[in-house]
Structures are given as structure tokens and as C-alpha cells.
C-alpha atoms as a PDB file:
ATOM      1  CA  UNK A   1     -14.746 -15.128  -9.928  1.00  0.00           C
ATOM      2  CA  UNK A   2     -15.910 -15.430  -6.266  1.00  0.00           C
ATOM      3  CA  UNK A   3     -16.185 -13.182  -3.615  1.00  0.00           C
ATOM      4  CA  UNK A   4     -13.434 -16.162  -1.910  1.00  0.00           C
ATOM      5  CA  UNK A   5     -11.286 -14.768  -4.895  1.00  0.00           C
ATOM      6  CA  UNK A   6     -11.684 -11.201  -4.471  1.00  0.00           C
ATOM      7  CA  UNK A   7     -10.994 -11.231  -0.885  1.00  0.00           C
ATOM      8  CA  UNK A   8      -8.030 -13.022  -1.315  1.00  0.00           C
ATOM      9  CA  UNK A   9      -6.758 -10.633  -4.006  1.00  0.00           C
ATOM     10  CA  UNK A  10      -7.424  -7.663  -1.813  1.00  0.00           C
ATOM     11  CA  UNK A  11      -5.547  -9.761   1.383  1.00  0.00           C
ATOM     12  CA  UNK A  12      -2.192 -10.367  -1.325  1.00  0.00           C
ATOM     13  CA  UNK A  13      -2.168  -7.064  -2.565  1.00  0.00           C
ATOM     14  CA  UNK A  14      -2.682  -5.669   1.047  1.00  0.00           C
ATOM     15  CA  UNK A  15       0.064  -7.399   2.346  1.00  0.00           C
ATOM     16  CA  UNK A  16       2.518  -6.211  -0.647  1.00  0.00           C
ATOM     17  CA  UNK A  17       1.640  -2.809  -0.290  1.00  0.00           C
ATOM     18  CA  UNK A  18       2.271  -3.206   3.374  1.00  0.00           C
ATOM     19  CA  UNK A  19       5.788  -4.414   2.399  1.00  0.00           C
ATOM     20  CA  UNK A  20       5.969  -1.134   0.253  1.00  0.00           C
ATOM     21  CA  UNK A  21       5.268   0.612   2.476  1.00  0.00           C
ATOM     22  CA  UNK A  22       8.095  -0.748   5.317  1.00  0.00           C
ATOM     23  CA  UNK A  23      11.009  -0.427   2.453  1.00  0.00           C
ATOM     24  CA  UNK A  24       9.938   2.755   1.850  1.00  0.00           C
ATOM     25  CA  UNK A  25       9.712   4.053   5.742  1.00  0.00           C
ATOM     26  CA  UNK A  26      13.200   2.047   6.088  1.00  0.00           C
ATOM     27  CA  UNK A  27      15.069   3.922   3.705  1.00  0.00           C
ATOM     28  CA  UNK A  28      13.620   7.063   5.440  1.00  0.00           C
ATOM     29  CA  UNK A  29      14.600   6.292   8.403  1.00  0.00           C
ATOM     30  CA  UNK A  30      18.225   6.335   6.911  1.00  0.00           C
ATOM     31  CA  UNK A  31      18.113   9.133   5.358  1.00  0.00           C
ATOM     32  CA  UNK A  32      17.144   8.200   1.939  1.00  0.00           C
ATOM     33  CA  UNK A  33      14.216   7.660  -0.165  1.00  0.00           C
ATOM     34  CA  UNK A  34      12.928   3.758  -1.473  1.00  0.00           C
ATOM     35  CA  UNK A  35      13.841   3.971  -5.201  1.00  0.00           C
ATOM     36  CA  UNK A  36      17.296   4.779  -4.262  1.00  0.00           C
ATOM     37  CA  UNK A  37      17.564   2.128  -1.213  1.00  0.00           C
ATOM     38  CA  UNK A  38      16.811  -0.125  -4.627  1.00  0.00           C
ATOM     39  CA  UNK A  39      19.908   1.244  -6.628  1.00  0.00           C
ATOM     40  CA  UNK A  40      22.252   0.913  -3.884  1.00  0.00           C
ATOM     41  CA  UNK A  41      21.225  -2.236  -2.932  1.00  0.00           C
ATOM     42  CA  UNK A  42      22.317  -3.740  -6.528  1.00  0.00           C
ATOM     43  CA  UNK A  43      25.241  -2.052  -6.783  1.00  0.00           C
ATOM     44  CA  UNK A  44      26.439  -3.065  -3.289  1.00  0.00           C
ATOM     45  CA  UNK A  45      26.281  -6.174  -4.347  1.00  0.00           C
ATOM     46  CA  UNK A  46      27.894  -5.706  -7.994  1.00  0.00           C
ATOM     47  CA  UNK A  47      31.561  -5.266  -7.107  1.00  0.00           C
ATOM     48  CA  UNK A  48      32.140  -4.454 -10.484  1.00  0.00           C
ATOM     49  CA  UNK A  49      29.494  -2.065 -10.941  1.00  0.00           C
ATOM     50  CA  UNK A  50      26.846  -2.495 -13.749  1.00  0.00           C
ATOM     51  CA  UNK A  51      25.130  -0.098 -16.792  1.00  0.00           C
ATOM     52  CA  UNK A  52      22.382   1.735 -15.856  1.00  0.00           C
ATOM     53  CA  UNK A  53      20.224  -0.640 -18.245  1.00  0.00           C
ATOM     54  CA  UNK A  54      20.942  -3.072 -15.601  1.00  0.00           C
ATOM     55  CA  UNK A  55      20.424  -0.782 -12.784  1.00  0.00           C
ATOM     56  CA  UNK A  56      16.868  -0.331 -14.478  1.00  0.00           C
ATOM     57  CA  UNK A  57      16.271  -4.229 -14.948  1.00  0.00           C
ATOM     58  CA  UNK A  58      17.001  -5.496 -11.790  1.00  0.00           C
ATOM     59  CA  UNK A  59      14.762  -2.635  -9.864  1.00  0.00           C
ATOM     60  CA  UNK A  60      12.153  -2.678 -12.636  1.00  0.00           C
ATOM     61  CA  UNK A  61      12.957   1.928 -12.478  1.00  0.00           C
ATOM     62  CA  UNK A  62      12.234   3.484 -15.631  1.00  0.00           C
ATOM     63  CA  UNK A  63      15.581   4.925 -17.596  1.00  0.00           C
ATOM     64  CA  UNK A  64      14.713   8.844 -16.401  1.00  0.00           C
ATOM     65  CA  UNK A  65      14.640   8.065 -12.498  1.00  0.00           C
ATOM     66  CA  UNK A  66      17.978   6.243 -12.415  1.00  0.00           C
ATOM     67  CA  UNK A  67      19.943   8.315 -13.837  1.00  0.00           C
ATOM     68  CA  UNK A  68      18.327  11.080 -11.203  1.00  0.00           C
ATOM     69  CA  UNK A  69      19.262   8.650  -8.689  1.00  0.00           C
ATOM     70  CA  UNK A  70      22.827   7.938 -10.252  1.00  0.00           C
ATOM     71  CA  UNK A  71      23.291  11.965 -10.344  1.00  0.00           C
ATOM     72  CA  UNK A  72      22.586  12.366  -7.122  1.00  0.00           C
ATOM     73  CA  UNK A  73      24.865   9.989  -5.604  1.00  0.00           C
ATOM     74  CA  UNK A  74      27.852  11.173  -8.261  1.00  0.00           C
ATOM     75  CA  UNK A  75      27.025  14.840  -6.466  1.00  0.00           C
ATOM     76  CA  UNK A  76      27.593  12.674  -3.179  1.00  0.00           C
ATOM     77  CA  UNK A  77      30.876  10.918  -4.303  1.00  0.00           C
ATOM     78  CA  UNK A  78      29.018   8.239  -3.847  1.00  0.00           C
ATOM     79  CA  UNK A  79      29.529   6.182  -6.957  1.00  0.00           C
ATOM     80  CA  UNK A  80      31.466   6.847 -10.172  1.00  0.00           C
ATOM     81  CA  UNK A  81      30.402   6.508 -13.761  1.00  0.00           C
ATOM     82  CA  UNK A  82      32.811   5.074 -16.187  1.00  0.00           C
ATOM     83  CA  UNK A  83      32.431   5.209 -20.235  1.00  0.00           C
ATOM     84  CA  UNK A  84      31.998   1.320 -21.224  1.00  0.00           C
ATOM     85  CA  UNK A  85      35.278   1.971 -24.509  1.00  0.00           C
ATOM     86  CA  UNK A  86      33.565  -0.659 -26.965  1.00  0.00           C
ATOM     87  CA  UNK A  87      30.125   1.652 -26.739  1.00  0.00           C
ATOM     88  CA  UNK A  88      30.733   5.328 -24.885  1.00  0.00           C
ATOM     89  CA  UNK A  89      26.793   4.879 -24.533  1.00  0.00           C
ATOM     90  CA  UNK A  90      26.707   2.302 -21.955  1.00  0.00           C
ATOM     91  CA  UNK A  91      28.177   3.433 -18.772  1.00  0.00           C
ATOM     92  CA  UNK A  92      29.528   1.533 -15.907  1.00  0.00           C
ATOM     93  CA  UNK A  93      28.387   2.576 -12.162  1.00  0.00           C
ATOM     94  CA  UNK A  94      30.282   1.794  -9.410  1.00  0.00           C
ATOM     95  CA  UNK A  95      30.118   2.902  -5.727  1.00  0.00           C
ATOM     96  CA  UNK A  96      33.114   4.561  -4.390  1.00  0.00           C
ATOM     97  CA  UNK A  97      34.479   3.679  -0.606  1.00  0.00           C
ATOM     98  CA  UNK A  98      32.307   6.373   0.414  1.00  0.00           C
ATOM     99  CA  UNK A  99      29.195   4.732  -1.720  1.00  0.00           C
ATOM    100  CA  UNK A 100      29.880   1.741  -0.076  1.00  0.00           C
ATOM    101  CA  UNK A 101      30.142   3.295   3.738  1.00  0.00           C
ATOM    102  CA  UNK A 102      27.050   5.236   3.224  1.00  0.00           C
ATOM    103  CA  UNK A 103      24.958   2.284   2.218  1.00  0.00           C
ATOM    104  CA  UNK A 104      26.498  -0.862   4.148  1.00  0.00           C
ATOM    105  CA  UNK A 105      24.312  -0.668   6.886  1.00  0.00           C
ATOM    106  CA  UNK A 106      21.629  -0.196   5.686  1.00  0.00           C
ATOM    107  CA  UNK A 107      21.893  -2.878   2.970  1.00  0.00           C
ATOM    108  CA  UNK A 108      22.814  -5.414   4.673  1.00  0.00           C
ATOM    109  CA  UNK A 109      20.476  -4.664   7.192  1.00  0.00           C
ATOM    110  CA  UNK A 110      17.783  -5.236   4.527  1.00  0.00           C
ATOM    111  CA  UNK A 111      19.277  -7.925   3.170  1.00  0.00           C
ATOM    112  CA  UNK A 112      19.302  -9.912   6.729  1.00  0.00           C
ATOM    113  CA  UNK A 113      15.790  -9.338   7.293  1.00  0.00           C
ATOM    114  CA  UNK A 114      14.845 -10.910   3.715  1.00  0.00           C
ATOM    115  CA  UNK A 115      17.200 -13.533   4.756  1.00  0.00           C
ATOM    116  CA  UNK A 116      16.151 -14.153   8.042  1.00  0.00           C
ATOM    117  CA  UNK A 117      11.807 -13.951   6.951  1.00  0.00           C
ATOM    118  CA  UNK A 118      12.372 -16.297   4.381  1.00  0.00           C
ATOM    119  CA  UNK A 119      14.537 -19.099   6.422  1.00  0.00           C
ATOM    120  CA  UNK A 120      11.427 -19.110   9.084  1.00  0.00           C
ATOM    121  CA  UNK A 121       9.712 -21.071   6.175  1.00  0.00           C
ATOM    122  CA  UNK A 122      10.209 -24.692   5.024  1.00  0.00           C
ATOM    123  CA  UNK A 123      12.192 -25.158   2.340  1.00  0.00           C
ATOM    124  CA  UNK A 124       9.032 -26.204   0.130  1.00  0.00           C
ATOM    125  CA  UNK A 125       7.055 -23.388   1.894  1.00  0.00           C
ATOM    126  CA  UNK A 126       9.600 -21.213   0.342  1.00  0.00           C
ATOM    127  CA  UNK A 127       9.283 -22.512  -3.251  1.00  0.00           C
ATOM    128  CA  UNK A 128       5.492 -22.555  -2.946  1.00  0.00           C
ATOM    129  CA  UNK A 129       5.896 -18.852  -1.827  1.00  0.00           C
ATOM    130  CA  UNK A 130       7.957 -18.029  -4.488  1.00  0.00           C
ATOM    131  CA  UNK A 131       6.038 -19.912  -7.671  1.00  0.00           C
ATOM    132  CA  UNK A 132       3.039 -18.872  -6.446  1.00  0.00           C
ATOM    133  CA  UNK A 133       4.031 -15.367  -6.311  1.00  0.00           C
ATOM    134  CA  UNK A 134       5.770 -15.705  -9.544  1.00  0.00           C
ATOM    135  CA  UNK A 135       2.488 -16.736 -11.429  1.00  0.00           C
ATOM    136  CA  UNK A 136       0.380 -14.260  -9.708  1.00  0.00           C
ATOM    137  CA  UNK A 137       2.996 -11.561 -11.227  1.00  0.00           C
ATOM    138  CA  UNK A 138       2.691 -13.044 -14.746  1.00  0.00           C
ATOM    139  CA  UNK A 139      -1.298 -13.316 -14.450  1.00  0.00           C
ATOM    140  CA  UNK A 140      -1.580 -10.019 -13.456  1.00  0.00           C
ATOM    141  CA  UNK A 141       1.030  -8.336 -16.118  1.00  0.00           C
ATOM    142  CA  UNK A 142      -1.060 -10.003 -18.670  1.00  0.00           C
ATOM    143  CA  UNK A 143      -4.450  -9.168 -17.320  1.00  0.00           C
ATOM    144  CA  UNK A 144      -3.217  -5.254 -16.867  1.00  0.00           C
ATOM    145  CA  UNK A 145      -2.050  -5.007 -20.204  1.00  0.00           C
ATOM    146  CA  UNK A 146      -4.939  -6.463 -21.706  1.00  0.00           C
ATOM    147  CA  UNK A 147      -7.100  -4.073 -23.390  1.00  0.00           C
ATOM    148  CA  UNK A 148     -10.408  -2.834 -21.486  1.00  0.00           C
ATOM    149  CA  UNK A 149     -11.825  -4.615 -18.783  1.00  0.00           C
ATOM    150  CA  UNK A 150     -14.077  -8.163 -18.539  1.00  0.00           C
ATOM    151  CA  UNK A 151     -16.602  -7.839 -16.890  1.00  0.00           C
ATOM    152  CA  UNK A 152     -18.161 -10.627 -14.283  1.00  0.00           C
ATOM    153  CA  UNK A 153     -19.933 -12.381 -17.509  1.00  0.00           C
ATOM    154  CA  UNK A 154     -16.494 -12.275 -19.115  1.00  0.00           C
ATOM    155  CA  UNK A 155     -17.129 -10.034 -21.719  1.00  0.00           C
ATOM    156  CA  UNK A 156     -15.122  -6.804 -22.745  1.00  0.00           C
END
């Protein structure tokens, strides 16, 4: 590994905190807090609704902090929660009018902006972007679940 290498990791994980960090002062700024900006962005989008397993998939939020989310907005009459009848387990949330009122501006705010940052690149910039961010997510999920450490010699 060179110190090329390092410096670029740094510079790529700089730059996706900084993203981090303007979804999370967005939702803020209306009114609500990142994790659930992430919820009611899918389920703007899911006419339908979806489970909370899906809710959970698609923002990569653990089981415990969606359904805190979900509760919340239920206490809001923001969304409701219907009993899937093949498996009473699985539950179906929706947003209500008011769900969707709450959250349209914002969302679709968001939603532009992605839009609009990623149609500034070329088309092949774009797919470069995206496989190239793609691999760097599956290097790293390996390499962070590894056990221990290597060191520069690559040992353990």
C-alpha cells in the first residue's frame, strides 16, 4: 500500500462523510432527523407501502431503529401499519395523505439534487462512478469483517 493509496482513501471517505453529513443537516433543517429522511424517502416512493424488512434493506437500518422510526410517524398519522393476512408477522407500512404532505418536499427535493449531481456527469462518468464505488463498498465489507488487522508486511 502507498502513501498515493492512503491519501486517496482518506480523500473518498472524506468526501462521503461530507455527504453524511449534508443529508443529515438537510433533514434538520426540515424538521427531522437523517435515519428517518431515509424511511420516508422509500416509502414515498412505494405507493403500496412495503414490510419493515424492506424498510431495513433498502436503508441498510437495523430492525430496532425502524420500527422507532415507524412508531413515531404512526404517533404522527403519518403512515399506517397493516397486518400482511398470509403471515400477521410481516407488516405493511404505508404513508397516509398526511405522511405524504409532510415529506413531499422534502423528498423530492432530495431526490432532484441526486438527480440533477449525477446528470452533470457523462453517461460513462456515471457508470465509472457508480462501479467504482460499488467495488470499493464490497472491498471494504470484506476487509472490515475480516478478522484482525494486516499489517504493512501483510501479515495478521
Amino acid at each position: 500500500m502507498t502513501r498515493e493509496d492512503k491519501k486517496n482513501a482518506y480523500l473518498y471517505c472524506k468526501f462521503r462523510d461530507e455527504q453524511f453529513a449534508l443529508y443529515d443537516e438537510y433533514a434538520k433543517r426540515n424538521g427531522m432527523m437523517m435515519k428517518t429522511l431515509l424511511v420516508v424517502n422509500v416509502l414515498f416512493y412505494a405507493e403500496d407501502g412495503m414490510t419493515q424488512k424492506e424498510i431495513c434493506r433498502r436503508t441498510f437500518q437495523s430492525k430496532q431503529t425502524v420500527n422507532l422510526i415507524i412508531k413515531n410517524l404512526l404517533a404522527e398519522t403519518y403512515v399506517t401499519v397493516t397486518e400482511v393476512p398470509e403471515n400477521k408477522r410481516n407488516k405493511i407500512v404505508q404513508l397516509t395523505d398526511a405522511g405524504r404532505a409532510y415529506c413531499e418536499k422534502v423528498v423530492r427535493h432530495i431526490t432532484w439534487a441526486e438527480d440533477t449531481a449525477m446528470s452533470m456527469f457523462t453517461p460513462e462518468e456515471q457508470k465509472l462512478l457508480i462501479d467504482l464505488s460499488r467495488t470499493f463498498t464490497k472491498n471494504l465489507t470484506r476487509l472490515v469483517n475480516q478478522e484482525g488487522e494486516e499489517l504493512e508486511d501483510g501479515s495478521l
